[in-house]
N, C-alpha and C. Protein backbone atom coordinates (compact mmCIF):
# COMPACT_ATOMS: atom_id res chain seq x y z
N UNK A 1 -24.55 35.12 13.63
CA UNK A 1 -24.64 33.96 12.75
C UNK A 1 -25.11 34.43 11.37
N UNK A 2 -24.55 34.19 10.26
CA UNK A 2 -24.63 34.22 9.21
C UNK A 2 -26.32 33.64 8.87
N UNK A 3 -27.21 34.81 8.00
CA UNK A 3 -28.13 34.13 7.83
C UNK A 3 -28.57 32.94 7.09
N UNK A 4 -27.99 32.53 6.31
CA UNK A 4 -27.76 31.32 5.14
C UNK A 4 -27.54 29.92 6.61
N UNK A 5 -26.74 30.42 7.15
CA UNK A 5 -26.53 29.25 7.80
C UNK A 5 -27.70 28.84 8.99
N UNK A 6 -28.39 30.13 9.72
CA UNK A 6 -29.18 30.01 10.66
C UNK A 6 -30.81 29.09 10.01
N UNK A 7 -30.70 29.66 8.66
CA UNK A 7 -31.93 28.99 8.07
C UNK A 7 -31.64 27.89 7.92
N UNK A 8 -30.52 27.33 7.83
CA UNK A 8 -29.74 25.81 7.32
C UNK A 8 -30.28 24.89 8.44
N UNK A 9 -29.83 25.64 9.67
CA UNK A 9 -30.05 25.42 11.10
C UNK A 9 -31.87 24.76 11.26
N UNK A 10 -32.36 25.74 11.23
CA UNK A 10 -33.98 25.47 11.12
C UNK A 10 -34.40 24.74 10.35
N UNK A 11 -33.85 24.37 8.98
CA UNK A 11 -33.95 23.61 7.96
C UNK A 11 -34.27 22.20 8.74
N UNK A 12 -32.76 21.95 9.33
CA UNK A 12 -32.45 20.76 9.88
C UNK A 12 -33.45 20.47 11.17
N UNK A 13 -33.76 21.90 11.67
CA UNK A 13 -34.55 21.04 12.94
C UNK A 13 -35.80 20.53 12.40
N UNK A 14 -36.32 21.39 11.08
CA UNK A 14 -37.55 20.73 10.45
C UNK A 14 -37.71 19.47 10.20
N UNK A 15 -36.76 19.43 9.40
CA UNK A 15 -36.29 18.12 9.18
C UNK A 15 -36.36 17.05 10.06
N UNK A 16 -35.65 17.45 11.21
CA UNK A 16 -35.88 16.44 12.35
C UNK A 16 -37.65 16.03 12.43
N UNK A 17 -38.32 17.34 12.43
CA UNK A 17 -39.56 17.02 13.25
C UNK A 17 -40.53 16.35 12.43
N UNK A 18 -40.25 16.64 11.28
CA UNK A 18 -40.93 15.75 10.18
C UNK A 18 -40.65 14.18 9.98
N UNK A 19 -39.62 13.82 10.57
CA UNK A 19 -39.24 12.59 10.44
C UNK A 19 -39.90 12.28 11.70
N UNK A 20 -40.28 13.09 12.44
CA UNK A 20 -40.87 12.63 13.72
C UNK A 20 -42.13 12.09 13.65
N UNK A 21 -42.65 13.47 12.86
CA UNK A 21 -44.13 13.27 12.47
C UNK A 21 -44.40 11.95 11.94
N UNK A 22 -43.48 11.50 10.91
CA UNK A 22 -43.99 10.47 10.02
C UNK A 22 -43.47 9.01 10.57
N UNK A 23 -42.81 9.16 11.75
CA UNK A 23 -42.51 7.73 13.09
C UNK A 23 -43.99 7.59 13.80
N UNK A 24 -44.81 8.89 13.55
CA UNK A 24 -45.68 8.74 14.56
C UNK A 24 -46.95 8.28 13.66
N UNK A 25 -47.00 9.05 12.49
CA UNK A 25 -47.96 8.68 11.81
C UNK A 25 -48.15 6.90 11.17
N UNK A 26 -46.93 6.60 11.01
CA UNK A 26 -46.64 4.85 10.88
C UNK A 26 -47.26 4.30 12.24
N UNK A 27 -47.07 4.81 13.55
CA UNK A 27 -47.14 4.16 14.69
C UNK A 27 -48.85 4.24 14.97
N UNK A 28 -49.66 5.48 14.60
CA UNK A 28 -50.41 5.13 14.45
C UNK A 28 -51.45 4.59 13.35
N UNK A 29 -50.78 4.14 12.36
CA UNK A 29 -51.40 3.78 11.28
C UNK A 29 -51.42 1.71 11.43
N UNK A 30 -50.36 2.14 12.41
CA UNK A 30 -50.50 0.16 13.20
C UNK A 30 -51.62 -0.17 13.96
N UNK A 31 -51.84 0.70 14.82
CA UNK A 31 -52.58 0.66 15.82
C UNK A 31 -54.11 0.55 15.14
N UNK A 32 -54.43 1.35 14.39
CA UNK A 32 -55.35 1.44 13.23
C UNK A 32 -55.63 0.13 12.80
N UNK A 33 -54.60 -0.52 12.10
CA UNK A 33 -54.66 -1.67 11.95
C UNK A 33 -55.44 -2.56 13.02
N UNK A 34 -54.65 -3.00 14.09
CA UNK A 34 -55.31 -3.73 15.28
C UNK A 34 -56.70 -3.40 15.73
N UNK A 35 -57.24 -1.94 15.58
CA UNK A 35 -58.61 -1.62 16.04
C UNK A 35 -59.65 -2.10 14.42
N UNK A 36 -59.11 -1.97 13.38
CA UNK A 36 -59.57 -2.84 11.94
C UNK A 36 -60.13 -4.23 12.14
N UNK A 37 -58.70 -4.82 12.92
CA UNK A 37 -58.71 -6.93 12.98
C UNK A 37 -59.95 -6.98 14.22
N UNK A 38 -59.68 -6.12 15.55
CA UNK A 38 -61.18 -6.18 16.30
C UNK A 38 -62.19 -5.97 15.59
N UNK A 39 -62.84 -4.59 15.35
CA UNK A 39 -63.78 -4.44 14.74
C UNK A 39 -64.38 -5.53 13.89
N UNK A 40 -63.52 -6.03 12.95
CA UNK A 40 -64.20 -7.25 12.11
C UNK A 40 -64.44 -7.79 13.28
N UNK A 41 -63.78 -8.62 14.06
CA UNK A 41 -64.11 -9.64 14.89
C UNK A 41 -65.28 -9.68 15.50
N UNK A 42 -65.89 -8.36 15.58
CA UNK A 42 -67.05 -7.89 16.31
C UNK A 42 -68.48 -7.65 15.40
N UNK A 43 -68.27 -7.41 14.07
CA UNK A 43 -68.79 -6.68 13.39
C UNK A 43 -68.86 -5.41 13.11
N UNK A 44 -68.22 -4.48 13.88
CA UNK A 44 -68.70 -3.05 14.03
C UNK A 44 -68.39 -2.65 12.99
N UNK A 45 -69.28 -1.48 12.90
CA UNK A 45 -69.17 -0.95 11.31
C UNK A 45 -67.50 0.16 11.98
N UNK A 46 -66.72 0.75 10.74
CA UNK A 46 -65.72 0.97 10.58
C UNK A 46 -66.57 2.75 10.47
N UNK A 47 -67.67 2.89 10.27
CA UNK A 47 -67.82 4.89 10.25
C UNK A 47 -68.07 4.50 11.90
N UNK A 48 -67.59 6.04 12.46
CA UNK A 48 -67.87 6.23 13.73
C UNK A 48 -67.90 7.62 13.78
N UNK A 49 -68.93 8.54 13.80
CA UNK A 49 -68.72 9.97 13.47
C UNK A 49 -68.32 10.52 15.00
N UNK A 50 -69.03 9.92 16.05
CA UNK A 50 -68.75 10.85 17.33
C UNK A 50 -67.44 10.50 17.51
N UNK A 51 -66.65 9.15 17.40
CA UNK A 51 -65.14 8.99 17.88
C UNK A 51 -64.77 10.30 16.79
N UNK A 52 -64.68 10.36 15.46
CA UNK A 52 -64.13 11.32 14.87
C UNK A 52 -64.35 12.78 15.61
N UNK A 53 -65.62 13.22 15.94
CA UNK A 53 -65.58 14.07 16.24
C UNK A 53 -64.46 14.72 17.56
N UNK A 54 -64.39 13.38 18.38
CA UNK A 54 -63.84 13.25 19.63
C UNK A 54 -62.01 13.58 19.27
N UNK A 55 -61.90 12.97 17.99
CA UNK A 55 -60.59 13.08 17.50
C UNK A 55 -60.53 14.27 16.74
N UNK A 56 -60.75 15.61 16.38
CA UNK A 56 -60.83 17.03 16.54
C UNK A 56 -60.83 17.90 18.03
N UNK A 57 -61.88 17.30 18.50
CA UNK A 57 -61.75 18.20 19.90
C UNK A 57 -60.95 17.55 20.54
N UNK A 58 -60.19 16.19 20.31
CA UNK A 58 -59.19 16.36 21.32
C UNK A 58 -57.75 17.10 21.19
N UNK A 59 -57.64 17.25 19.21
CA UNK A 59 -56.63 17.81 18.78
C UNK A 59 -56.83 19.17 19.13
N UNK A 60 -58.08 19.94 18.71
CA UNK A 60 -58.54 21.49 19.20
C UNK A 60 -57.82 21.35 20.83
N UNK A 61 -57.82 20.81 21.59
CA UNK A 61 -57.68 21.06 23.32
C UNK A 61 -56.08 20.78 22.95
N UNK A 62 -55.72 19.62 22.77
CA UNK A 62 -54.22 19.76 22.87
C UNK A 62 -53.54 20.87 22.21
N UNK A 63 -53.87 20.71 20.92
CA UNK A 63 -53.11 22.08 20.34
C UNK A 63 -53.45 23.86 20.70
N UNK A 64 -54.87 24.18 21.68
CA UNK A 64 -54.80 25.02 22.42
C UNK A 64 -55.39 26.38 21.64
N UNK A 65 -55.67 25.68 20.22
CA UNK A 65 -56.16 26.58 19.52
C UNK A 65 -55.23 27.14 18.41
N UNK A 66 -53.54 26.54 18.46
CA UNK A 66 -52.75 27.52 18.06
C UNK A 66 -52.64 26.75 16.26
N UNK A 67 -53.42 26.17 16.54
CA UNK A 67 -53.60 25.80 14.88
C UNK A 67 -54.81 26.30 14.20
N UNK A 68 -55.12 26.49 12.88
CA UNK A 68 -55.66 27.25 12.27
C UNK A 68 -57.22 26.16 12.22
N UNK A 69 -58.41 26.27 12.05
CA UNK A 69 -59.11 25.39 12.67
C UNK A 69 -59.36 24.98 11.50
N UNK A 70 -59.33 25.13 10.08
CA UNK A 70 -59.39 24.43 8.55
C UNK A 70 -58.26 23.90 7.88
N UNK A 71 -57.39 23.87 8.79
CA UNK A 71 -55.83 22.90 8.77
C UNK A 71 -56.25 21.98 9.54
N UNK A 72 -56.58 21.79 11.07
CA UNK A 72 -57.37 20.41 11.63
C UNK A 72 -58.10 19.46 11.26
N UNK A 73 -59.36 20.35 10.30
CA UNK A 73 -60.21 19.81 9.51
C UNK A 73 -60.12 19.06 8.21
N UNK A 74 -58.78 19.74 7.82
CA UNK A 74 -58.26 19.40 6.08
C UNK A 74 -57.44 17.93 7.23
N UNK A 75 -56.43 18.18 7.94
CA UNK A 75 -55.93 17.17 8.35
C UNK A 75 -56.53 15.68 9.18
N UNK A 76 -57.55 16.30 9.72
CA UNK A 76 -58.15 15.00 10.23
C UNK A 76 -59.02 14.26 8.69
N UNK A 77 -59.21 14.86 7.81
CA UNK A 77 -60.01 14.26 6.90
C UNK A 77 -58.73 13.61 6.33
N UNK A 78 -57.36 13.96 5.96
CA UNK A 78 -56.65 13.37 5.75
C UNK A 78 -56.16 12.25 6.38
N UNK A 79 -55.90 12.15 7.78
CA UNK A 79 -56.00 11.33 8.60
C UNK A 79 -57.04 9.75 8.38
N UNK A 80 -58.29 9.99 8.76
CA UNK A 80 -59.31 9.74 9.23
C UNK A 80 -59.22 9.05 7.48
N UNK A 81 -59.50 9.27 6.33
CA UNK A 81 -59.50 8.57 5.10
C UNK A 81 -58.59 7.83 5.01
N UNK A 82 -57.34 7.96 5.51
CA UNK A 82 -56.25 6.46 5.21
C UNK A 82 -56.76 5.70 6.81
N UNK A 83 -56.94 6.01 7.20
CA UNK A 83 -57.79 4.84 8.62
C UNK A 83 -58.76 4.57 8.08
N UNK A 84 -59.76 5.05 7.44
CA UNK A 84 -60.79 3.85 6.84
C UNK A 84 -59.97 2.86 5.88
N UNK A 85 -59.29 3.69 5.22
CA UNK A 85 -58.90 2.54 4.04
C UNK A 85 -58.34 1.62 4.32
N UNK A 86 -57.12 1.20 5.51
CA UNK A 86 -56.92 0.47 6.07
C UNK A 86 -57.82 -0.08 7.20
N UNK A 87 -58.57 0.10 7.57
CA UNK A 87 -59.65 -0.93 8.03
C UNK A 87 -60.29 -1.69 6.92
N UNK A 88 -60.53 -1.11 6.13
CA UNK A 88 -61.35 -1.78 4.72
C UNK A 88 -60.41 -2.75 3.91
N UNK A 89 -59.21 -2.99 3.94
CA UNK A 89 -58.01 -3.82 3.44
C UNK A 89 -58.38 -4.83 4.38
């Protein structure tokens, strides 16, 4: 296979998986939502450091380690800041 084309190839599966990523990241940015409309309902405050924490080590265990552990960190803070902000809307 021609290399121009094999990268074309990979291009596209990227492509795919990124569109994946960002079906999933909408899907949970809903859900987010709904745990927002409870919380008010309840009062609970919207910081929760141990769930966060819980949401690292569960990404550390699923991903097995094979991610770099200040890409988790950069990403859950990325994460974790548009979930407050939409609780706070």
């Amino acid at each position: 296979m021609e290399p121009e084309k094999e990268i074309n190839q990979y291009r596209s599966e990227i492509d795919r998986i990124d569109q994946e990523i960002m079906r999933l990241l909408c899907k949970r940015f809903k859900v987010v939502s709904k745990i927002a409309k409870t919380k008010k309902n309840l009062g609970i405050d919207i910081e929760d450091v141990a769930r966060e924490e819980d949401v690292l080590a569960n990404w550390r265990k699923e991903t097995k380690n094979a991610l770099d552990d200040d890409f988790l960190e950069q990403f859950k803070t990325l994460i974790l800041k548009q979930s407050k902000k939409i609780q706070r809307n």
